[in-house]
N, C-alpha and C. Protein backbone atom coordinates (compact mmCIF):
# COMPACT_ATOMS: atom_id res chain seq x y z
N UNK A 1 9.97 42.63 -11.03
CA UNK A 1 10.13 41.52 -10.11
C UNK A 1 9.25 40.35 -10.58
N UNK A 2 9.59 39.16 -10.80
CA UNK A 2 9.05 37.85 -10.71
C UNK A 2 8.08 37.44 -9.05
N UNK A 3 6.76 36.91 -10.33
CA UNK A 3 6.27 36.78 -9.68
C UNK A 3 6.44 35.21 -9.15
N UNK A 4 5.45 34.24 -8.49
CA UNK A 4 5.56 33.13 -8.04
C UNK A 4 5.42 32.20 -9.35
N UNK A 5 4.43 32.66 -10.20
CA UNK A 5 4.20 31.89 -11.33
C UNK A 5 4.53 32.40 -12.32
N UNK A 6 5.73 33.24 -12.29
CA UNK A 6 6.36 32.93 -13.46
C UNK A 6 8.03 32.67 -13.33
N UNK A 7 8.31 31.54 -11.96
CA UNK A 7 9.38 31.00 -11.43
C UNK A 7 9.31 29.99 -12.19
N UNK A 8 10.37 29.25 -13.04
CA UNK A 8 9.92 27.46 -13.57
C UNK A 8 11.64 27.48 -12.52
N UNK A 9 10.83 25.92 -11.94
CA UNK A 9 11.87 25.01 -11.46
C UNK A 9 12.79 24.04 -11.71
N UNK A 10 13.92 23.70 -12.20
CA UNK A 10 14.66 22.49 -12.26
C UNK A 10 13.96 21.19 -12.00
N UNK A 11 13.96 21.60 -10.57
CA UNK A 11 13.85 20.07 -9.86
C UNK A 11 12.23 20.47 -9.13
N UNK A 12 11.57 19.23 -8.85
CA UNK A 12 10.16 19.28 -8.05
C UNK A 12 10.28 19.82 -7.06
N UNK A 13 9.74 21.29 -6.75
CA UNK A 13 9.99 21.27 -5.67
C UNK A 13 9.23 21.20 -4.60
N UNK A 14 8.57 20.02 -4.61
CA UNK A 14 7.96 19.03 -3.60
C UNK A 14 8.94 18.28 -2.94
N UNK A 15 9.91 17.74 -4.01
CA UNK A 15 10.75 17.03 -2.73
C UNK A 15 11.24 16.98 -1.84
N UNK A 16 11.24 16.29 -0.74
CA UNK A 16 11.80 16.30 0.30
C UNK A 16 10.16 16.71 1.51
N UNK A 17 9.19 17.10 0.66
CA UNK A 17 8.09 17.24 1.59
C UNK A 17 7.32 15.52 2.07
N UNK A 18 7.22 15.77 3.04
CA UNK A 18 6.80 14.31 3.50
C UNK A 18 5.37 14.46 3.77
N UNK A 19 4.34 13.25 3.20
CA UNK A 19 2.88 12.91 3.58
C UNK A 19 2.41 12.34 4.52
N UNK A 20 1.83 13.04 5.67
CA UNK A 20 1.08 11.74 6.81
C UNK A 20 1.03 10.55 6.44
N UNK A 21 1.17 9.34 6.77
CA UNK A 21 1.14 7.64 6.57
C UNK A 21 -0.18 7.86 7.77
N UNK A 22 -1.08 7.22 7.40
CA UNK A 22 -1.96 6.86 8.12
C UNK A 22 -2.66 5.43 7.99
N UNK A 23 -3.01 4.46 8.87
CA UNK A 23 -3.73 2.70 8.90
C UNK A 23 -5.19 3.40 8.45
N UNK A 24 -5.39 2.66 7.08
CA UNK A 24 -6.77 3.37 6.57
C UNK A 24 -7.81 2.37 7.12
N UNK A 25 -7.09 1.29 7.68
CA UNK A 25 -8.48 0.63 8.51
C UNK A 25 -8.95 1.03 9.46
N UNK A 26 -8.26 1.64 10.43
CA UNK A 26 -8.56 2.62 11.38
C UNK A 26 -9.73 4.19 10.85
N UNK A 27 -8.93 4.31 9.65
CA UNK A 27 -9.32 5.78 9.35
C UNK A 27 -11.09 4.99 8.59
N UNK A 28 -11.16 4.19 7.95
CA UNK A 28 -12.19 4.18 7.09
C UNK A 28 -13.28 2.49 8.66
N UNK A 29 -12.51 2.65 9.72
CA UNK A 29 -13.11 1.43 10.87
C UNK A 29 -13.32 -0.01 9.90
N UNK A 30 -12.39 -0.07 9.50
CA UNK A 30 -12.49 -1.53 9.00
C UNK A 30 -11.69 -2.68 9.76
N UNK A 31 -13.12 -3.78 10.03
CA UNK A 31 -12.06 -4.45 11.14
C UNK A 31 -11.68 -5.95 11.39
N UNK A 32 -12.31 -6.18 9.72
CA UNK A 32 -12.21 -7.54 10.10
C UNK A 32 -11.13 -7.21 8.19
N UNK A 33 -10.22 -7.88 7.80
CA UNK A 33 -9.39 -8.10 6.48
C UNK A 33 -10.05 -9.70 6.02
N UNK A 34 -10.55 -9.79 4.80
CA UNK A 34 -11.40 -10.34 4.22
C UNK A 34 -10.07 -11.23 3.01
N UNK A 35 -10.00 -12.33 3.09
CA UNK A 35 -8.77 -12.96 2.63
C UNK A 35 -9.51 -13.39 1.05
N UNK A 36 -10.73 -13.80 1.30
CA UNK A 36 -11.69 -13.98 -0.19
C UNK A 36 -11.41 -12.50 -1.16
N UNK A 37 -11.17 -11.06 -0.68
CA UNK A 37 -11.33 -10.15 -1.36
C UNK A 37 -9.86 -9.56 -2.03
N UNK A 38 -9.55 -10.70 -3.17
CA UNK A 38 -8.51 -10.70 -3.95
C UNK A 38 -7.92 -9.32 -4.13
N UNK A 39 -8.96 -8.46 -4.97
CA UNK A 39 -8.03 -7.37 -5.35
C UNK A 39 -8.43 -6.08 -4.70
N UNK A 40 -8.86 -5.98 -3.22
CA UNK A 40 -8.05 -5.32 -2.07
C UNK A 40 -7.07 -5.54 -1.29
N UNK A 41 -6.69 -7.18 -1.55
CA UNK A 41 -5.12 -7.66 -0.97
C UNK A 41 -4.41 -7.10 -2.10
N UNK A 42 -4.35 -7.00 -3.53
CA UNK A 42 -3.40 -6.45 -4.03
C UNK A 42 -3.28 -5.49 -3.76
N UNK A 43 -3.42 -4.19 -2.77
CA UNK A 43 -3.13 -3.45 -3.18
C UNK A 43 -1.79 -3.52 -1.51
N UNK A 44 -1.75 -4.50 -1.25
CA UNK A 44 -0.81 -4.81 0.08
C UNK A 44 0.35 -5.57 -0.86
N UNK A 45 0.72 -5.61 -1.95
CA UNK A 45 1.56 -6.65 -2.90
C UNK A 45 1.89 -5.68 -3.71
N UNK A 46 3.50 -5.91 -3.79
CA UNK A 46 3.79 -5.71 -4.77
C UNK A 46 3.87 -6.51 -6.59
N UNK A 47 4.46 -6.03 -7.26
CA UNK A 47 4.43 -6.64 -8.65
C UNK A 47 4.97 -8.31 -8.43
N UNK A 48 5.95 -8.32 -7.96
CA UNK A 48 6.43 -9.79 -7.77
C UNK A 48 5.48 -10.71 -7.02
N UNK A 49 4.35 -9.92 -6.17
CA UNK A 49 3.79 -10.85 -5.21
C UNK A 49 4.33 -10.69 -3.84
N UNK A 50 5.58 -10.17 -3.85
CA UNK A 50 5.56 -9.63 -2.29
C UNK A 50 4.88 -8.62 -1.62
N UNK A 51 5.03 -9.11 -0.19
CA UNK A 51 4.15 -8.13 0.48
C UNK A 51 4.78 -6.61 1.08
N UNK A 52 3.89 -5.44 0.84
CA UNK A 52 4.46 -4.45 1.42
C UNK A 52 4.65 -3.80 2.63
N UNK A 53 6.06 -3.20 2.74
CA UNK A 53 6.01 -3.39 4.43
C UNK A 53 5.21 -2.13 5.27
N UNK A 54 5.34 -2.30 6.32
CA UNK A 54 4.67 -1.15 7.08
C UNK A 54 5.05 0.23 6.64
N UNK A 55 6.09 0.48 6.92
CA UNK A 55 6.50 1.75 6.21
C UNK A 55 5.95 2.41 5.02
N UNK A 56 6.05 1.68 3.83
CA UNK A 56 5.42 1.98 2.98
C UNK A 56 3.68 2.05 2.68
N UNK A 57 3.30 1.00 3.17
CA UNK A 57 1.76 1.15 3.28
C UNK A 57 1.28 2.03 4.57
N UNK A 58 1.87 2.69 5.83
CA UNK A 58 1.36 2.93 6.41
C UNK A 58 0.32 2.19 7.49
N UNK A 59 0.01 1.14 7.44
CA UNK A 59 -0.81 0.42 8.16
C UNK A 59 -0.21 0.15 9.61
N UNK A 60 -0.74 0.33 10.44
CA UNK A 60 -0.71 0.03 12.26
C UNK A 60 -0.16 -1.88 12.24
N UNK A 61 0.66 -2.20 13.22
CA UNK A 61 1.36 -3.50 13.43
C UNK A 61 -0.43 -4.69 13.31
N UNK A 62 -1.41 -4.03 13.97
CA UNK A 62 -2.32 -4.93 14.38
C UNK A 62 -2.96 -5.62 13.13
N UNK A 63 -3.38 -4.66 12.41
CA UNK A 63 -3.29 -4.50 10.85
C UNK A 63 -2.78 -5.29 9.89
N UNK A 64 -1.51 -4.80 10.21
CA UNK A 64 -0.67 -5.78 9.27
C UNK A 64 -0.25 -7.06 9.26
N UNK A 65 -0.46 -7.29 10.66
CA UNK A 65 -0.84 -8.75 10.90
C UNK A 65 -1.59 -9.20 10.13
N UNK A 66 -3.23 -8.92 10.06
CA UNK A 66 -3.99 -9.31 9.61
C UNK A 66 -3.95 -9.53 8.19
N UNK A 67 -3.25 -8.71 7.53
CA UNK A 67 -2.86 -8.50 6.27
C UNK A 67 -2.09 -9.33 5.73
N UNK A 68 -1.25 -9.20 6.17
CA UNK A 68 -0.23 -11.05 6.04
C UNK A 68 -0.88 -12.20 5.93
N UNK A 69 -1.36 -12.19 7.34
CA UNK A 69 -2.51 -13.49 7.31
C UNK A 69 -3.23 -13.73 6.39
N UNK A 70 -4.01 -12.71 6.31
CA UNK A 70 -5.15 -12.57 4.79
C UNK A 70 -4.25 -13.10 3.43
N UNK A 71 -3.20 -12.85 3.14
CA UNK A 71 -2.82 -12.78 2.08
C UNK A 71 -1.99 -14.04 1.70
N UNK A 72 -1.57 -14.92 3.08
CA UNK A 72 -0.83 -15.60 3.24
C UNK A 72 -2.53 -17.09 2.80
N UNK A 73 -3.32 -17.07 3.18
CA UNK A 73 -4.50 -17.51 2.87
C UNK A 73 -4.93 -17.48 1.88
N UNK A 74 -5.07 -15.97 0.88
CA UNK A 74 -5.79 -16.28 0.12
C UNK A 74 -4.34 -17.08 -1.21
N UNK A 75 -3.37 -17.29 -0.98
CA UNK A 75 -2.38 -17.65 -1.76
C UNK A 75 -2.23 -19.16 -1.55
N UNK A 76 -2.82 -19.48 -0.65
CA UNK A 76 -3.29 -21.32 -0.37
C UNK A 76 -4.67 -21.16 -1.45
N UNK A 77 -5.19 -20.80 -1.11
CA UNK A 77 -6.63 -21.24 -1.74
C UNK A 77 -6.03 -20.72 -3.20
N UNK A 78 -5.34 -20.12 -3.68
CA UNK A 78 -5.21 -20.07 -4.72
C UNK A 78 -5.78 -18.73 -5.55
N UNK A 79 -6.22 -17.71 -4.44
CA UNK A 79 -6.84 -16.64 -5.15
C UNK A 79 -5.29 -15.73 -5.16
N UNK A 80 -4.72 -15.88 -4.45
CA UNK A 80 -3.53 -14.69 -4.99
C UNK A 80 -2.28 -16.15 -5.33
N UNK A 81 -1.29 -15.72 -6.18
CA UNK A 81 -0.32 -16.08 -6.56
C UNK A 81 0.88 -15.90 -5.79
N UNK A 82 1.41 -17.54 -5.40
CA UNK A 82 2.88 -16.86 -4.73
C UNK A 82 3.98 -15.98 -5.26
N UNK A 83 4.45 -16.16 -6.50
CA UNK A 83 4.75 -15.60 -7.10
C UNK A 83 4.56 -15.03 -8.63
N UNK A 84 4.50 -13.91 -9.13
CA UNK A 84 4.29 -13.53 -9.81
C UNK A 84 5.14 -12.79 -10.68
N UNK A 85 5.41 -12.60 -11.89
CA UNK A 85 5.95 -11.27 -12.95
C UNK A 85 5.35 -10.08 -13.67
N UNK A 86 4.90 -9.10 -13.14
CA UNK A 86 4.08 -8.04 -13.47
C UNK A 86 2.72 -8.00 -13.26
N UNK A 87 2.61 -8.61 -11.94
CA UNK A 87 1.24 -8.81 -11.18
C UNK A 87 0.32 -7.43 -11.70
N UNK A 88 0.15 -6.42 -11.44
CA UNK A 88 -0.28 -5.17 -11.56
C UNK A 88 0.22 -4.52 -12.77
């Protein structure tokens, strides 16, 4: 009889398992979003410079407000780029 490790799989079979999404400002009490702190807004941006949505980042509505805002700011002042081609 086969054991567990010596099964090889096709396909991952992780998929289809889903990860808690959790607002890490909540989780780590961060409460003010800092629009000067360039490359912790990237990590709310994608490659083009758009922003990522809730779903995907996980972040709470209150949050993501702030996040927008922040980002929508620091792209006036000129620390993030409106648009970009292979930002990251």
């Amino acid at each position: 009889m086969a054991t567990k490790d010596d099964i090889k799989f096709l396909s991952n079979p992780k998929i289809g398992l889903k990860r808690t999404k959790y607002c890490r400002f909540k989780k780590f009490g961060i409460r003010y979003v800092d629009y000067k702190d360039a490359d912790f807004l990237l990590q709310f941006i994608n490659e083009q410079g758009k922003l990522l949505p809730r779903r995907i980042t996980g972040n709470s509505l209150k949050y993501q407000r702030k996040v927008s805002t922040a980002v929508k700011r620091a792209r006036h002042l000129a620390f993030l780029p409106y648009v970009a081609d292979l930002l990251k």
